[in-house]
Protein backbone atom coordinates (compact mmCIF):
# COMPACT_ATOMS: atom_id res chain seq x y z
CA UNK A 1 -2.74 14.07 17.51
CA UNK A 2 -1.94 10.16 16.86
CA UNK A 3 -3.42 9.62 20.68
CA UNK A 4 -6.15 11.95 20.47
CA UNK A 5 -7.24 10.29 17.04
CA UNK A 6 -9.91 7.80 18.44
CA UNK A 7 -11.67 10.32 20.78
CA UNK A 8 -11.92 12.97 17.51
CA UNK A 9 -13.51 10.47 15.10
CA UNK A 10 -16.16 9.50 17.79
CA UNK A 11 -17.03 13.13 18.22
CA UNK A 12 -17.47 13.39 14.14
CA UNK A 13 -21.21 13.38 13.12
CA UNK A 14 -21.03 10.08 11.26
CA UNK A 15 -21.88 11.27 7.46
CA UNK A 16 -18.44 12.83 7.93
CA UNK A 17 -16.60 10.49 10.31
CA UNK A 18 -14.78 8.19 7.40
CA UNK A 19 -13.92 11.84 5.46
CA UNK A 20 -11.95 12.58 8.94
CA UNK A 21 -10.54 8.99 8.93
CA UNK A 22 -9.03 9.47 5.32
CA UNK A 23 -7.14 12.29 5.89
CA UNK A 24 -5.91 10.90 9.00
CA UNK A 25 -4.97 8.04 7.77
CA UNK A 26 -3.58 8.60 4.45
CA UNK A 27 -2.61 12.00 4.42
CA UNK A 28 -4.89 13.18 1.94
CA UNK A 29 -5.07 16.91 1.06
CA UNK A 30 -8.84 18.47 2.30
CA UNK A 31 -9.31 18.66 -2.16
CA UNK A 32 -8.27 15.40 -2.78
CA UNK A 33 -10.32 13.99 0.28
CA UNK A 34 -13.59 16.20 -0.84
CA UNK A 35 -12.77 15.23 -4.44
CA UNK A 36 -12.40 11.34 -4.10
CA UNK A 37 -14.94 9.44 -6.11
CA UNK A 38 -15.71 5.23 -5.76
CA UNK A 39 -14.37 4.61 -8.92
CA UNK A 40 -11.00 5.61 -6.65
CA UNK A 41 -11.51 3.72 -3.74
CA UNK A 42 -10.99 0.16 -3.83
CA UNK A 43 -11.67 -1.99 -0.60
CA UNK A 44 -10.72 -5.09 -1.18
CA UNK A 45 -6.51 -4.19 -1.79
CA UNK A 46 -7.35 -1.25 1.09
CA UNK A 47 -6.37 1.67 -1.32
CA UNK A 48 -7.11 4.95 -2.40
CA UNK A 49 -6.25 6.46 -6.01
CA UNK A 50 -5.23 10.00 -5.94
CA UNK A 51 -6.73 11.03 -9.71
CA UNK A 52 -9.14 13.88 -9.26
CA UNK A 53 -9.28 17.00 -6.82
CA UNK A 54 -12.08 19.78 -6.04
CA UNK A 55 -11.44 23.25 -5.77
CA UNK A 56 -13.36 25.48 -4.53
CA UNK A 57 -13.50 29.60 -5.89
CA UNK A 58 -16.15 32.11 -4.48
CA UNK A 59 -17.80 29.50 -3.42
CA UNK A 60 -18.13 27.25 -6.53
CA UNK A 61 -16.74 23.93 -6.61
CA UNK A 62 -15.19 22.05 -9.51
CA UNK A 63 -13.24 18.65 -10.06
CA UNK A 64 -10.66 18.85 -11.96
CA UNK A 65 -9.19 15.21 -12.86
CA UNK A 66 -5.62 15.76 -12.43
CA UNK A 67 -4.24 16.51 -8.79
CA UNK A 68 -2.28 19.39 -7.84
CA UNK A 69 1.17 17.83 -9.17
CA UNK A 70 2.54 14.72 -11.43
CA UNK A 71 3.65 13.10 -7.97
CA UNK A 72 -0.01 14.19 -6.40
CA UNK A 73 -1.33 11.24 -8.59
CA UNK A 74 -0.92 8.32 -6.59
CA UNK A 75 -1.96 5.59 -4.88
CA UNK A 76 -2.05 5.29 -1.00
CA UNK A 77 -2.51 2.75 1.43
CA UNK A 78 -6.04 2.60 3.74
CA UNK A 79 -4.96 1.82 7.37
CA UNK A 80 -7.87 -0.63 8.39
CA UNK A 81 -9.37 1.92 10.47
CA UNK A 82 -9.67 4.19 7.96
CA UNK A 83 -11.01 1.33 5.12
CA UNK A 84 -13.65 -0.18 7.95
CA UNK A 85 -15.07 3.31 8.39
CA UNK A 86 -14.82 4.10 4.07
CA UNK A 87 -16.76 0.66 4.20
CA UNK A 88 -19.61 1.85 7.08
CA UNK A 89 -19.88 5.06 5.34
CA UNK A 90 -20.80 3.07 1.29
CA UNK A 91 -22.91 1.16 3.33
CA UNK A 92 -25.09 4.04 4.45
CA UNK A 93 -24.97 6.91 3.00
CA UNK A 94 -23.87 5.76 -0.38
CA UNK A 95 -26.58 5.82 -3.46
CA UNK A 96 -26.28 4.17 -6.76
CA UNK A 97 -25.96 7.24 -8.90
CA UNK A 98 -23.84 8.84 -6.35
CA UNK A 99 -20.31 9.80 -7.46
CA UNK A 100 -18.39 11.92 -5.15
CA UNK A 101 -17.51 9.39 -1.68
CA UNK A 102 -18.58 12.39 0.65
CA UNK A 103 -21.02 14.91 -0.10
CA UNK A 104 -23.78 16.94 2.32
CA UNK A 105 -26.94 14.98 3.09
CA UNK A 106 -28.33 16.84 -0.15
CA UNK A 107 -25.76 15.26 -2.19
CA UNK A 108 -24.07 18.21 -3.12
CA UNK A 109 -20.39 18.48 -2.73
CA UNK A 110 -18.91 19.35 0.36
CA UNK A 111 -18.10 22.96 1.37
CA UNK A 112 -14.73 23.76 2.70
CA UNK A 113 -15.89 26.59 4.84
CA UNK A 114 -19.58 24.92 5.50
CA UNK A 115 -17.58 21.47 6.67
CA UNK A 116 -15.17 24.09 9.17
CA UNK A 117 -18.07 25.73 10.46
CA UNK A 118 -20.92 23.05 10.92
CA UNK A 119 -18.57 19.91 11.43
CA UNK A 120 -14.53 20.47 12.42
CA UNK A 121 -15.16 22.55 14.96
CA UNK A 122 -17.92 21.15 16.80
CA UNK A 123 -16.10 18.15 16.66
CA UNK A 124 -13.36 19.48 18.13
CA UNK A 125 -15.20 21.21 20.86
CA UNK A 126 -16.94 18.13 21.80
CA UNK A 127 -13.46 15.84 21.44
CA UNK A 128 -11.44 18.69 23.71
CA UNK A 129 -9.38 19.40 21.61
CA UNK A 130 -7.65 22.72 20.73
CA UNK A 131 -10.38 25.23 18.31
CA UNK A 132 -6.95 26.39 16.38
CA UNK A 133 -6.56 22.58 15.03
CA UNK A 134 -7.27 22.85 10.86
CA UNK A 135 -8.64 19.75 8.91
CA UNK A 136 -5.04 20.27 7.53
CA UNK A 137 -3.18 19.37 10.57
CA UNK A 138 -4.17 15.68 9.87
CA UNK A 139 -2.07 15.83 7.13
CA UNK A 140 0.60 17.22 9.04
CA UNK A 141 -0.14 14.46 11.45
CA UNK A 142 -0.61 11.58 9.18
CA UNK A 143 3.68 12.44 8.26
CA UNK A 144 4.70 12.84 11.34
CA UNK A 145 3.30 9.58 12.72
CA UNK A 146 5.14 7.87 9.71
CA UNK A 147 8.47 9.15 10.35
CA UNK A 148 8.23 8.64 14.05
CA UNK A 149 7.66 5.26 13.49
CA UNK A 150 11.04 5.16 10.96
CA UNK A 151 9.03 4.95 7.68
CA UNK A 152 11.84 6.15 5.19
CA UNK A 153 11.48 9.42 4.32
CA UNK A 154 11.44 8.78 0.54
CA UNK A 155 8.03 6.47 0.41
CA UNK A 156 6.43 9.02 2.99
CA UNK A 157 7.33 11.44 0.32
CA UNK A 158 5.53 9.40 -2.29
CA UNK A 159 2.45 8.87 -0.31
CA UNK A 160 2.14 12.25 0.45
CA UNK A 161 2.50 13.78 -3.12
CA UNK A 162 5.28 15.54 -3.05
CA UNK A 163 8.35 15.93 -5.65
CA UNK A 164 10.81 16.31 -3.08
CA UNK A 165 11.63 14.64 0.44
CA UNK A 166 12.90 17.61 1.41
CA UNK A 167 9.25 18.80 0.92
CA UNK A 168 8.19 16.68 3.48
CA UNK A 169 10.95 16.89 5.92
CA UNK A 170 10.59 20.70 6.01
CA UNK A 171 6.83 21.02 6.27
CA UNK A 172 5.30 18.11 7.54
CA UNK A 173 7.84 16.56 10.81
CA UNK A 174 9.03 18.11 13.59
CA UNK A 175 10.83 17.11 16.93
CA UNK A 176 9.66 14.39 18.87
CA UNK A 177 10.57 12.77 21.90
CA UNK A 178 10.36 9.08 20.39
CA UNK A 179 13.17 10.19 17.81
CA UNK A 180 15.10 12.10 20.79
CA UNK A 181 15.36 9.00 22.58
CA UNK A 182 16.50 6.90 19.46
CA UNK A 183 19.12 9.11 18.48
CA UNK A 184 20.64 9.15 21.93
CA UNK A 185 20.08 5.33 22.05
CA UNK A 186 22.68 5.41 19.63
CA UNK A 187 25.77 6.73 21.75
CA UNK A 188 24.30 4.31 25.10
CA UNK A 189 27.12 2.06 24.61
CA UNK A 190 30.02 5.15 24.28
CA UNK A 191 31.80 6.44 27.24
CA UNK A 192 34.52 8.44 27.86
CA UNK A 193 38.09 6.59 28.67
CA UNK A 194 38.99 6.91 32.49
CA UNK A 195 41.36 9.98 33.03
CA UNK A 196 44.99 9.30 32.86
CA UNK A 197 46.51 11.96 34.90
């Protein structure tokens, strides 16, 4: 997804374009993302708080300030493409009273199923990618792209909320072809003795 990242946010209507860009770039689950108010975001050191989430039951949505675990509450790094588009998005579509970071052009919070429908997969359609992609795969993504690029597995861990590496190793990475080629980078210099015989 890392290489198809830039062709998905242009195809995101732009109300929801820096909402993509935060999970993408931090990792953020779709509650803490739909839950994140200003008083959370803070520009200027490019980070996010984790302190509140939304959840959503038949259709009603609450915030509830605590997130889904003691590690959940924590503080993440914005890549600057994700904190120039957090910036472009308080810039025009933010109000004063306005507390949530992303809500519907109503200003009501932001529908799981609604955003699915009316925004991911239009988005997707129009990026080419695959209809089967969830807004949850970003997160998946956003780990992946971290250990790949030999971020220890404990502070990926940490930035992702969980209690456990083992957490993260067993749901969020997978095989690539990057860490293939570094393992057997490893054994280039080993070669078998000449036969004696």
């Amino acid at each position: 997804m890392r290489q198809d990242l830039g062709r998905l946010l242009a195809a995101v209507p732009e109300r929801y374009r820096s909402l993509v860009a935060l999970a993408a770039g931090t990792g953020l689950r779709w509650g803490e993302c739909a839950g994140l108010q200003w008083d959370a975001v803070d520009l200027a050191t490019a980070t996010v708080r984790v302190i509140r989430v939304t959840e959503e039951v038949s259709g009603h949505i609450t915030i509830n300030p605590y997130p889904k675990s003691k590690a959940g509450r924590r503080t993440v790094p914005l890549p600057p493409f994700a904190a120039q588009l957090l910036t472009e998005h308080a810039r025009a579509f933010r109000h004063h009273d306005q507390v949530l970071d992303f809500t519907t052009g109503t200003g009501q919070p932001i529908r799981r199923g609604t955003f699915r429908s009316r925004v991911w997969k239009p988005s997707l359609q129009r990026a080419g990618q695959p209809a089967v992609l969830r807004f949850h795969d970003l997160r998946h993504s956003y780990a992946t792209w971290l250990v790949s690029d030999g971020v220890p597995i404990n502070d990926v861990a940490k930035v992702m909320g969980h209690e456990q590496t083992s957490t993260t190793l067993n749901r969020y990475t997978h095989s690539t072809a990057e860490r293939d080629r570094r393992v057997l980078k490893s054994f280039a210099a080993f070669s078998l003795p000449a036969a004696t015989d």
